[in-house]
Protein backbone atom coordinates (compact mmCIF):
# COMPACT_ATOMS: atom_id res chain seq x y z
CA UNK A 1 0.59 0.44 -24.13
CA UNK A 2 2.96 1.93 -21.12
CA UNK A 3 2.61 -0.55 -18.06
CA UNK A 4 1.46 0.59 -14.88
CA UNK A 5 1.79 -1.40 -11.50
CA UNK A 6 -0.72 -1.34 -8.58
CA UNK A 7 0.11 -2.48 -5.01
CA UNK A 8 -2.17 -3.57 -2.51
CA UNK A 9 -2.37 -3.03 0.97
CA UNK A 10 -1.83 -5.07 4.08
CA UNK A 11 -5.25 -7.21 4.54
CA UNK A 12 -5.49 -7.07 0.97
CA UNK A 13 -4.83 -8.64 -1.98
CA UNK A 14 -4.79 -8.04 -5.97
CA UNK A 15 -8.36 -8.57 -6.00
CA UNK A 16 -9.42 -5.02 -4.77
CA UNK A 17 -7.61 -3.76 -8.46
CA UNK A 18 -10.57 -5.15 -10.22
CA UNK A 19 -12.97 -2.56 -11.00
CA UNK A 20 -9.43 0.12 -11.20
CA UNK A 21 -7.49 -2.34 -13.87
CA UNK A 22 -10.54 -2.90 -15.58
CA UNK A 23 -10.77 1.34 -16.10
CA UNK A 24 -7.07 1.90 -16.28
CA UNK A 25 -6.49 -0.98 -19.08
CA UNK A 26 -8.12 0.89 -21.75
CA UNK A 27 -5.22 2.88 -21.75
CA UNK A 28 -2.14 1.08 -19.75
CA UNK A 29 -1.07 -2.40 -19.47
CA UNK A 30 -2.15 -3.16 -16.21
CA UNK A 31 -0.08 -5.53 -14.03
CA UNK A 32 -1.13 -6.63 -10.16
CA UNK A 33 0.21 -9.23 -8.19
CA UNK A 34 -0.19 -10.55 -4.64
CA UNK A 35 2.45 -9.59 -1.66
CA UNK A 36 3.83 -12.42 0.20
CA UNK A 37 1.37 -14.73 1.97
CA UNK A 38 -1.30 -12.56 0.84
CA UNK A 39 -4.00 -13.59 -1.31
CA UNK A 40 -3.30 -17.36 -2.34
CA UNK A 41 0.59 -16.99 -1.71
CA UNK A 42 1.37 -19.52 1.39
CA UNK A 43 2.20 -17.60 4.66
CA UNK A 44 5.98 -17.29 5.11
CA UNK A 45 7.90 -19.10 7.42
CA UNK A 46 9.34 -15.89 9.24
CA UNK A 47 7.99 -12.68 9.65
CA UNK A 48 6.56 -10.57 7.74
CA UNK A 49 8.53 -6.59 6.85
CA UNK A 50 8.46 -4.03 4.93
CA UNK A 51 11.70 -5.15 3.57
CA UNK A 52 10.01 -8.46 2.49
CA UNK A 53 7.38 -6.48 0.35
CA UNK A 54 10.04 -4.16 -0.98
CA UNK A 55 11.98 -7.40 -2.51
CA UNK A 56 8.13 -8.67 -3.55
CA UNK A 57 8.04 -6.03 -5.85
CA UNK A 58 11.70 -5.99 -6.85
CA UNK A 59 11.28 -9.53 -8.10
CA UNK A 60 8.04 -8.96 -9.76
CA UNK A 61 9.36 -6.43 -11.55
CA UNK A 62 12.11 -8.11 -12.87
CA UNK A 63 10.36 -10.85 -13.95
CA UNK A 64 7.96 -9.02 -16.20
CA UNK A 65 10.61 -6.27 -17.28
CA UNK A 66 9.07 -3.84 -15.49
CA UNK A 67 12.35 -1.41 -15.25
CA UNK A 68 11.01 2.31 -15.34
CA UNK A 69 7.48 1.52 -14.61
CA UNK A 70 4.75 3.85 -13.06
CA UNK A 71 3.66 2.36 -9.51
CA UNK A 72 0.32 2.94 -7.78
CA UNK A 73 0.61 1.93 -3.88
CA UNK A 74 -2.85 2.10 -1.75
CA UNK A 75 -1.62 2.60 1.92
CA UNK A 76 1.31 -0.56 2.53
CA UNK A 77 1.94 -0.91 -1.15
CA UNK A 78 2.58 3.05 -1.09
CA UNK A 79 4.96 2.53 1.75
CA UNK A 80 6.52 -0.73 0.34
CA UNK A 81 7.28 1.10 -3.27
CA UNK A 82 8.86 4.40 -1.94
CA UNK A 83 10.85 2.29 0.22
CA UNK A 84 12.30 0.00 -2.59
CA UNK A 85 12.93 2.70 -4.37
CA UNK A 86 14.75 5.13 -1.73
CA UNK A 87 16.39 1.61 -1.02
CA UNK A 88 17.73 1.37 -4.73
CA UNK A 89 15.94 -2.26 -4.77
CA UNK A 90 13.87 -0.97 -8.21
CA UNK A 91 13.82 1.42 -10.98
CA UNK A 92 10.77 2.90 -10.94
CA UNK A 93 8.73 6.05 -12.75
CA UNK A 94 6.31 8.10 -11.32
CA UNK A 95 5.39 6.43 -8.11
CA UNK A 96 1.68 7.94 -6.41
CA UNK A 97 0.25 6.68 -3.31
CA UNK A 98 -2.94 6.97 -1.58
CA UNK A 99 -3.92 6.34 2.36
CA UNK A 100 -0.42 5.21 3.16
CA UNK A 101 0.87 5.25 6.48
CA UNK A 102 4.04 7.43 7.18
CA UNK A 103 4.24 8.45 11.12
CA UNK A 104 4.94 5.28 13.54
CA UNK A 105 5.76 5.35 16.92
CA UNK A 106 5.34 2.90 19.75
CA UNK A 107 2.20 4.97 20.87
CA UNK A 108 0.89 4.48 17.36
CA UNK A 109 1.77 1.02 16.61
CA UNK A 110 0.18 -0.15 19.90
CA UNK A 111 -3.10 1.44 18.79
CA UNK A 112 -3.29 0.23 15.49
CA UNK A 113 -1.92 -3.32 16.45
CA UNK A 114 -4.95 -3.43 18.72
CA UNK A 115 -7.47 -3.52 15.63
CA UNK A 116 -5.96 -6.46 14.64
CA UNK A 117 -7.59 -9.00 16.61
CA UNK A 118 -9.34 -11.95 14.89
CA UNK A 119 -11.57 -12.62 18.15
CA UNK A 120 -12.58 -9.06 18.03
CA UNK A 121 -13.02 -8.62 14.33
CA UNK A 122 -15.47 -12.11 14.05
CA UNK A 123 -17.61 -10.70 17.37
CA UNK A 124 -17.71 -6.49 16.33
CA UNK A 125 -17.41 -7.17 12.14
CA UNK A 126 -18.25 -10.30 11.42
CA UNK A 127 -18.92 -9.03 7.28
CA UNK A 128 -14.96 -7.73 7.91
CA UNK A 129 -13.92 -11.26 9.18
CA UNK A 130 -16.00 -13.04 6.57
CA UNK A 131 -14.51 -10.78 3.61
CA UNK A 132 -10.53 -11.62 4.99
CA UNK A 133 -11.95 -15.43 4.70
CA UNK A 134 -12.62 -14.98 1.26
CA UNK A 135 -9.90 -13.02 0.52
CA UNK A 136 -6.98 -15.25 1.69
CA UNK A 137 -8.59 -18.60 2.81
CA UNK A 138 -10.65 -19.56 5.71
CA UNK A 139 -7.65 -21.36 6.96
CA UNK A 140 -4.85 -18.69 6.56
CA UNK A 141 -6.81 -15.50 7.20
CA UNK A 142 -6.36 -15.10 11.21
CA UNK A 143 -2.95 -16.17 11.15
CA UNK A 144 -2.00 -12.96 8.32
CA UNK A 145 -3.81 -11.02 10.61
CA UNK A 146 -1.48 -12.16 13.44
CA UNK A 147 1.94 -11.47 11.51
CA UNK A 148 0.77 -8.49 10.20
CA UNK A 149 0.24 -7.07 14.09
CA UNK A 150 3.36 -8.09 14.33
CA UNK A 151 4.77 -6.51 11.59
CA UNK A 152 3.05 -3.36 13.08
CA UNK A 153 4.22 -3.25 16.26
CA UNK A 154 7.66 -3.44 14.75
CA UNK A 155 6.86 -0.37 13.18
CA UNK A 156 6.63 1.53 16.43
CA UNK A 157 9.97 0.44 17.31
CA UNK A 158 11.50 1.18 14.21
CA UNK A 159 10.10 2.95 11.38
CA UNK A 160 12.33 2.50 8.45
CA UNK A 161 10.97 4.51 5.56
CA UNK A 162 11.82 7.78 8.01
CA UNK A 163 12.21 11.33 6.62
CA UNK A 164 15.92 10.52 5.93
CA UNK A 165 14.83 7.57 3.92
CA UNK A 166 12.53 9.49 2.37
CA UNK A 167 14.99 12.13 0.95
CA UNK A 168 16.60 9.47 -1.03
CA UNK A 169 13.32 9.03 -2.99
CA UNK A 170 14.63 10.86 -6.58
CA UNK A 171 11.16 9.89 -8.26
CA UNK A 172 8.18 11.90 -8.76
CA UNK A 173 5.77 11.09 -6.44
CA UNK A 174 2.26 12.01 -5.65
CA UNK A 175 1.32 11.50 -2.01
CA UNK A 176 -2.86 11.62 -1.63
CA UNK A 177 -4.95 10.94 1.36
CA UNK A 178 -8.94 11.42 1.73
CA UNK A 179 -9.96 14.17 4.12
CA UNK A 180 -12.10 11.69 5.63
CA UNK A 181 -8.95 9.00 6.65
CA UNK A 182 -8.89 8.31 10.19
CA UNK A 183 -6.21 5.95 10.11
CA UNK A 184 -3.83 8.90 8.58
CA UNK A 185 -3.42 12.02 9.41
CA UNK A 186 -3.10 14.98 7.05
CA UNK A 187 -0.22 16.24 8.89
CA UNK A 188 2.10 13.22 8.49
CA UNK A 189 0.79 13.03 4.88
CA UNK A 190 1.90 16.78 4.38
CA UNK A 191 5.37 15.92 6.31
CA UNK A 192 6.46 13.10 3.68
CA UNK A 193 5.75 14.51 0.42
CA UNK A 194 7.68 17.49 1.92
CA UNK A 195 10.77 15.31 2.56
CA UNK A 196 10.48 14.21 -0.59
CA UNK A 197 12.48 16.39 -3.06
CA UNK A 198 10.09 15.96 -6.16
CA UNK A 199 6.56 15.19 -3.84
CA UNK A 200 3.17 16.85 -4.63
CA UNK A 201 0.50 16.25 -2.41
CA UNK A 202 -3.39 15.36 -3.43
CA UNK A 203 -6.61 15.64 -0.87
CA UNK A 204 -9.10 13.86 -2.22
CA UNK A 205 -12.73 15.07 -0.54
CA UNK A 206 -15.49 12.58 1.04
CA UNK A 207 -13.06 10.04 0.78
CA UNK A 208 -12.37 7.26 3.41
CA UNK A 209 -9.39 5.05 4.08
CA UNK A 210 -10.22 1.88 2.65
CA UNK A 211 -10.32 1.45 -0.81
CA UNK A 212 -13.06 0.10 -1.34
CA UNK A 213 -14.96 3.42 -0.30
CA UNK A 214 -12.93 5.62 -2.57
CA UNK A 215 -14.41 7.17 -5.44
CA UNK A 216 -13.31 5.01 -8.31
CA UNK A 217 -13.70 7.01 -11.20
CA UNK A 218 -12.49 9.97 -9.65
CA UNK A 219 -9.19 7.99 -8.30
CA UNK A 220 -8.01 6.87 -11.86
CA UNK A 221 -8.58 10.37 -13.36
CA UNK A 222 -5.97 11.61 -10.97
CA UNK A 223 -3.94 8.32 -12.36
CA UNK A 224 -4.06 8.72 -15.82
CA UNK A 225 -3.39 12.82 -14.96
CA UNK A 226 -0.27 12.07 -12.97
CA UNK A 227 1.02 9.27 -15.13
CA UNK A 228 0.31 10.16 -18.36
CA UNK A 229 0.64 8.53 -21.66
């Protein structure tokens, strides 16, 4: 069967892919693995970047001879995958993302770095704070949160997959948000696959940024439309 690789998002681990691999691996060998110091992976002893997550998936695909393969990217993962590949780090095939992230500025950073508070998160969502607990370890969880603000606010200051970066993306991609995301905006959605030389663009309706409020059956139809056999 023709592999396919899925990418998680930050906050999130391989784990989400469940009910998607289960769908997707009656006709693609599905492969998922866990970003650095996500999941069970040990936190890093510096920073987390994009540029980290871009060499995550570089070596994972190496390892499992992944050269050529079709890559699925919710939000970070998206980001993560069209920068290895506009920064020749992998060989990749079709590459289609969903909810990811392309306009950052100081202005925006600073907003969304603000959600990331552990204090806030266990007092206004406790089910949000309990579900990171489970996801990466009661003992990790707040300080991933912590390096991924980080991470974030870095953003502002420097955005690296910008629309020049972008142009040097040669695969097709498929760039799809939910008309219901409030975390992206249409407008910066529309703005990247157009920088893109071989982008399309998908709306999906109803649909919400996190994944786990997208509709699933109607998500891997698009899949197995854009990627094929």
């Amino acid at each position: 069967m023709k592999p396919i690789l899925l990418l998680h998002g930050a906050l999130g681990s391989k784990s989400q892919f469940a009910e998607i691999s289960e769908i997707l691996s009656q006709k693609y060998e599905v492969f998922t693995f866990d970003f650095t110091g996500h999941g069970a992976n040990p936190l890093p002893e510096t920073q987390f970047t994009i540029e980290t997550f871009a060499q995550d998936i570089s070596v994972f695909m190496r390892a499992n001879g992944l050269d050529g393969t079709d890559i699925f990217g919710y939000s970070m993962g998206g980001y993560a995958a069209l920068y290895a590949s506009a920064a020749g780090l992998i060989n990749a095939g079709r590459i289609f993302t969903l909810a990811t992230k392309f306009e950052w500025n100081v202005e925006i950073a600073a907003r969304e770095a603000k959600m990331l508070d552990a204090g806030k998160i266990k007092q206004k969502v406790p089910a949000f704070a309990e579900e990171l607990a489970a996801r990466h370890g009661s003992s990790k969880w707040e300080s991933l949160l912590g390096m991924t603000r980080e991470m974030v606010k870095r953003l502002g200051d420097k955005n690296p997959l910008n629309n020049e970066m972008l142009a040097k993306v040669n695969n097709e991609v498929l760039v799809s948000i939910g008309d219901r995301d409030k975390m992206v905006s249409l407008e910066e959605t529309i703005a990247a696959y157009r920088a893109i030389e071989n982008g399309s663009l998908l709306v999906l309706p109803k649909t919400e940024h996190p994944i786990e409020r997208v509709d699933i059956q109607r998500l891997t139809h698009e899949m197995k439309t854009f990627f094929g056999k």
